[in-house]
C-alpha atoms as a PDB file:
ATOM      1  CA  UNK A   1     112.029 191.962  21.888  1.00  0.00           C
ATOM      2  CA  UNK A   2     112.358 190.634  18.367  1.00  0.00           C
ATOM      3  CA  UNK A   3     110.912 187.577  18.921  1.00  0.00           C
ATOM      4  CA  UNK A   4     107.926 188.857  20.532  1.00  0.00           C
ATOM      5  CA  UNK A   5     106.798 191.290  18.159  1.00  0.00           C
ATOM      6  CA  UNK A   6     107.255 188.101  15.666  1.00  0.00           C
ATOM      7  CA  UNK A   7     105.200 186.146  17.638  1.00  0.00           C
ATOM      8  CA  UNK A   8     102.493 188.886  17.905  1.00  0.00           C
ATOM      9  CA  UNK A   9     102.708 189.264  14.656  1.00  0.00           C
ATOM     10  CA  UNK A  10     102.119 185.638  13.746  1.00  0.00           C
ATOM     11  CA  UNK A  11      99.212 185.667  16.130  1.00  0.00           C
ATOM     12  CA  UNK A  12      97.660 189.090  14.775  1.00  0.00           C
ATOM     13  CA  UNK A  13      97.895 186.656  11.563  1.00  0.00           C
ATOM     14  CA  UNK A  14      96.520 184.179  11.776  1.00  0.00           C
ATOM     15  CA  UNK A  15      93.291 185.991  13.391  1.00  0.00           C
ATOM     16  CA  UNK A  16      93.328 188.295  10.774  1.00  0.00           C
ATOM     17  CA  UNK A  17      92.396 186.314   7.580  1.00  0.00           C
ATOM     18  CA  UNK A  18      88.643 186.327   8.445  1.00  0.00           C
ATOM     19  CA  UNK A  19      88.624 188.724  11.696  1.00  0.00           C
ATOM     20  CA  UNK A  20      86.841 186.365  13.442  1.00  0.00           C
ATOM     21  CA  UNK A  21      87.337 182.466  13.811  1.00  0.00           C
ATOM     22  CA  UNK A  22      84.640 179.983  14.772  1.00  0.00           C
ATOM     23  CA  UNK A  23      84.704 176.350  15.682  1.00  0.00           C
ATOM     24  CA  UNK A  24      81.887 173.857  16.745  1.00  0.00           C
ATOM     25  CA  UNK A  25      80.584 176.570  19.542  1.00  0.00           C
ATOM     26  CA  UNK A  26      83.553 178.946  20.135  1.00  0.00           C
ATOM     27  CA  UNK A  27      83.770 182.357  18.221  1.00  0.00           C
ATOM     28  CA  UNK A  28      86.638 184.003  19.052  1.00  0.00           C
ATOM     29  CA  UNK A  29      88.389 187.407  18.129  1.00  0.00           C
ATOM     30  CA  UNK A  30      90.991 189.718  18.836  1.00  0.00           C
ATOM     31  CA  UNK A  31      90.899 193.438  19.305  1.00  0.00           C
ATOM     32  CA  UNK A  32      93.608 194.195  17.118  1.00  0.00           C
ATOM     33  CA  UNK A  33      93.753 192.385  14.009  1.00  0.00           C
ATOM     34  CA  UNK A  34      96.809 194.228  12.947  1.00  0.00           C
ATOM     35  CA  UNK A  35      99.542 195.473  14.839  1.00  0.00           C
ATOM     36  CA  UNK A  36     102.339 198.362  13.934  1.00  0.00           C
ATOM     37  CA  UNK A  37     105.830 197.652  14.456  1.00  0.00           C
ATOM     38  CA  UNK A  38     107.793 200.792  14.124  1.00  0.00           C
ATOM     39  CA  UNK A  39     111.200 202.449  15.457  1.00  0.00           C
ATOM     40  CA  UNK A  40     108.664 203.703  18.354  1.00  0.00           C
ATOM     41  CA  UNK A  41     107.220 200.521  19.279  1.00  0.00           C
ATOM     42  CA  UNK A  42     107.141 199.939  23.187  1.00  0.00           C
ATOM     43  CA  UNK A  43     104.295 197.237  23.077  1.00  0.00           C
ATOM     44  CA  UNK A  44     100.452 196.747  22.332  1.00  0.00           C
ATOM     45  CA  UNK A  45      97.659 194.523  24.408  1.00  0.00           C
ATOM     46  CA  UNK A  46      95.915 192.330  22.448  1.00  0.00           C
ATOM     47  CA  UNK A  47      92.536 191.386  23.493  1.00  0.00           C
ATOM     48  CA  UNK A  48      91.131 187.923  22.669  1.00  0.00           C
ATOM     49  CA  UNK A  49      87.422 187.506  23.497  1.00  0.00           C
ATOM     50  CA  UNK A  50      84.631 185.618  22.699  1.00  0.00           C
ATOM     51  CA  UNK A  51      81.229 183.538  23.296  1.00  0.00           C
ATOM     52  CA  UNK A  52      81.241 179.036  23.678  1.00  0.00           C
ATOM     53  CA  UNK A  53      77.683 177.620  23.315  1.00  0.00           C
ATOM     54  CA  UNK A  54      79.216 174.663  25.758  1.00  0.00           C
ATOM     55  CA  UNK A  55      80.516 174.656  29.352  1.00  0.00           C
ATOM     56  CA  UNK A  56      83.956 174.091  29.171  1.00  0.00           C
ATOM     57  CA  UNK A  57      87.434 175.788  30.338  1.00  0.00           C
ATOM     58  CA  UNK A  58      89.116 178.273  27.692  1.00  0.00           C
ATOM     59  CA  UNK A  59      92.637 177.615  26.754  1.00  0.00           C
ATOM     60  CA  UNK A  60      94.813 179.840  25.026  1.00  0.00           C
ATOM     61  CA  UNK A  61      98.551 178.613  23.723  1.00  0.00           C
ATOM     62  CA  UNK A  62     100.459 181.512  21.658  1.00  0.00           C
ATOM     63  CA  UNK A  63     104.203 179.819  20.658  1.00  0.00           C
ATOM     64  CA  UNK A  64     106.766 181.562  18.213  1.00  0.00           C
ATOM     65  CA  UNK A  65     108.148 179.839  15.008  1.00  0.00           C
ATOM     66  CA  UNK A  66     110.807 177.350  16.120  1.00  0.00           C
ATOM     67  CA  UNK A  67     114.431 178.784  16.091  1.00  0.00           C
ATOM     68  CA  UNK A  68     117.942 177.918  17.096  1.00  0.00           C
ATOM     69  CA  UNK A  69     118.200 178.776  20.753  1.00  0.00           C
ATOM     70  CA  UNK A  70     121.380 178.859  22.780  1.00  0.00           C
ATOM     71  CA  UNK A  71     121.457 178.194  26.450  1.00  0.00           C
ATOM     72  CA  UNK A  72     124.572 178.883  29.110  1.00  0.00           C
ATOM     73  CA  UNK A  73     124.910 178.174  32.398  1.00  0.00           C
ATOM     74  CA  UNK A  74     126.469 179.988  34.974  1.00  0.00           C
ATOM     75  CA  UNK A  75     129.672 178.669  36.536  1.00  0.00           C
ATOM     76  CA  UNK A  76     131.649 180.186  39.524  1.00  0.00           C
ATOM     77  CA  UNK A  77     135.440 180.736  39.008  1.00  0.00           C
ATOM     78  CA  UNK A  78     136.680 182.243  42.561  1.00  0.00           C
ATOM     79  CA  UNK A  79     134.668 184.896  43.711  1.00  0.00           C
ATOM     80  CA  UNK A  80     133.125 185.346  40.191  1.00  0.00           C
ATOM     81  CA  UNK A  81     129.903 183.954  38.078  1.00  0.00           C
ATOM     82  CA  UNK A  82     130.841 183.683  34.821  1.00  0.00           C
ATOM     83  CA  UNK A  83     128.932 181.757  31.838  1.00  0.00           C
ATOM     84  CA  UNK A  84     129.698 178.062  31.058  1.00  0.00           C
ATOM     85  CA  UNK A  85     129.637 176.071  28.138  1.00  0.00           C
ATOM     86  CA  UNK A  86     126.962 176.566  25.670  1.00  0.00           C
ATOM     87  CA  UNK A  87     124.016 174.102  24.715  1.00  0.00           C
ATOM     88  CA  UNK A  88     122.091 175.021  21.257  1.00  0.00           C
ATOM     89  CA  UNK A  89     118.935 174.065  20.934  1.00  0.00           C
ATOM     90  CA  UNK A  90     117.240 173.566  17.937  1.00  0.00           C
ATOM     91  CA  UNK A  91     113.689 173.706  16.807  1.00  0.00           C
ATOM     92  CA  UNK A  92     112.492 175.313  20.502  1.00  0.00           C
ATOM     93  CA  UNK A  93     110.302 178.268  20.560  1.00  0.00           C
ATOM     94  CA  UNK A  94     111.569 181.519  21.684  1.00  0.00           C
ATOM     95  CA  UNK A  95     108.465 182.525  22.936  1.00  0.00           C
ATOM     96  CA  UNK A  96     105.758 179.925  24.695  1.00  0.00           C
ATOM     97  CA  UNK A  97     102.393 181.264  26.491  1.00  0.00           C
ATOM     98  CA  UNK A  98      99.995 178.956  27.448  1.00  0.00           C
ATOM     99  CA  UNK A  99      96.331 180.722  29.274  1.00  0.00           C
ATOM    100  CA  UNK A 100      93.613 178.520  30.540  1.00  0.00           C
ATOM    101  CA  UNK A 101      90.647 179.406  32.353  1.00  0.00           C
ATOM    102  CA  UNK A 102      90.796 176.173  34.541  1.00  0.00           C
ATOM    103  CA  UNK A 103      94.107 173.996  35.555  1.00  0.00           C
ATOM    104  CA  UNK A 104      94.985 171.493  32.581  1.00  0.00           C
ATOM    105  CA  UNK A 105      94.837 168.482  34.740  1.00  0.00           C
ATOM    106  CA  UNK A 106      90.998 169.526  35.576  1.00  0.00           C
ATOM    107  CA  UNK A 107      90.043 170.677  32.267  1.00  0.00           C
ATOM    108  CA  UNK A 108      91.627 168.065  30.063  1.00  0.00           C
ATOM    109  CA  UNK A 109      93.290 164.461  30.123  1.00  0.00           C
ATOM    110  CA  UNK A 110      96.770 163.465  29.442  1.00  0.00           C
ATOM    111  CA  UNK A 111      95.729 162.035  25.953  1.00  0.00           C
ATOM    112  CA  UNK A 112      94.153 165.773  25.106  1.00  0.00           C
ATOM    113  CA  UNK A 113      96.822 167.306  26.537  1.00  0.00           C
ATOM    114  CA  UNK A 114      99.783 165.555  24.799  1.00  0.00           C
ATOM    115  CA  UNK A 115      97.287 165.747  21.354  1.00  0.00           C
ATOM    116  CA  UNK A 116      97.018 169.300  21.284  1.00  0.00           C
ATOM    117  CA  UNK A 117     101.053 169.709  21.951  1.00  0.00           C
ATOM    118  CA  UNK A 118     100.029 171.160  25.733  1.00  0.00           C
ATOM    119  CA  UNK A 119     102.602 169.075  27.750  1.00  0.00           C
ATOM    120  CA  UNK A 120     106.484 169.893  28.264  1.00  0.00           C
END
């Protein structure tokens, strides 16, 4: 839960410095540019709209700051799932979204894909 306030947070940041960003026909903002994180926190939509002057699909990518993540697998011992060894992982996100209006493979190539970091 952590992790995802964080990443809102970073989000609600970087929109916040001017309220709204604009690019070569895109103007874009969010509906919160600040959000509260309290003891009574349970969550908060944030809306991202905006106008494009240019066809085109609308993609959205929203990662957390890299961390140390560990991963386990599950292993069965008799009758019971317990967890395996442990892999860490470092420099992943702990968070990744990734919203687009249109599939990637109709909306952009593998060159513009792998240049904007939108490929696994």
């Amino acid at each position: 839960m952590k992790k995802l306030l964080a990443c809102i947070g970073f989000a609600c940041a970087v929109f916040a410095a001017g309220g709204v960003y604009a690019a070569d026909g895109l103007t874009v903002e969010l509906s919160h540019a600040h959000v509260e994180i309290t003891s009574h926190f349970t969550g908060k939509k944030i809306l991202v709209y905006g106008v494009r002057s240019h066809p085109g699909a609308v993609i959205v990518k929203l990662v957390s700051p890299p961390e140390e993540v560990n991963l386990s697998r599950k292993i069965r011992i008799g009758p019971f799932w317990v967890n395996g060894a442990k892999v860490a992982v470092h420099g992943a996100p702990a968070i990744a979204y990734l919203l687009s209006s249109e599939p990637l493979d109709q909306a952009l190539s593998p060159q513009q894909r792998a240049r904007y970091g939108l490929t696994l």
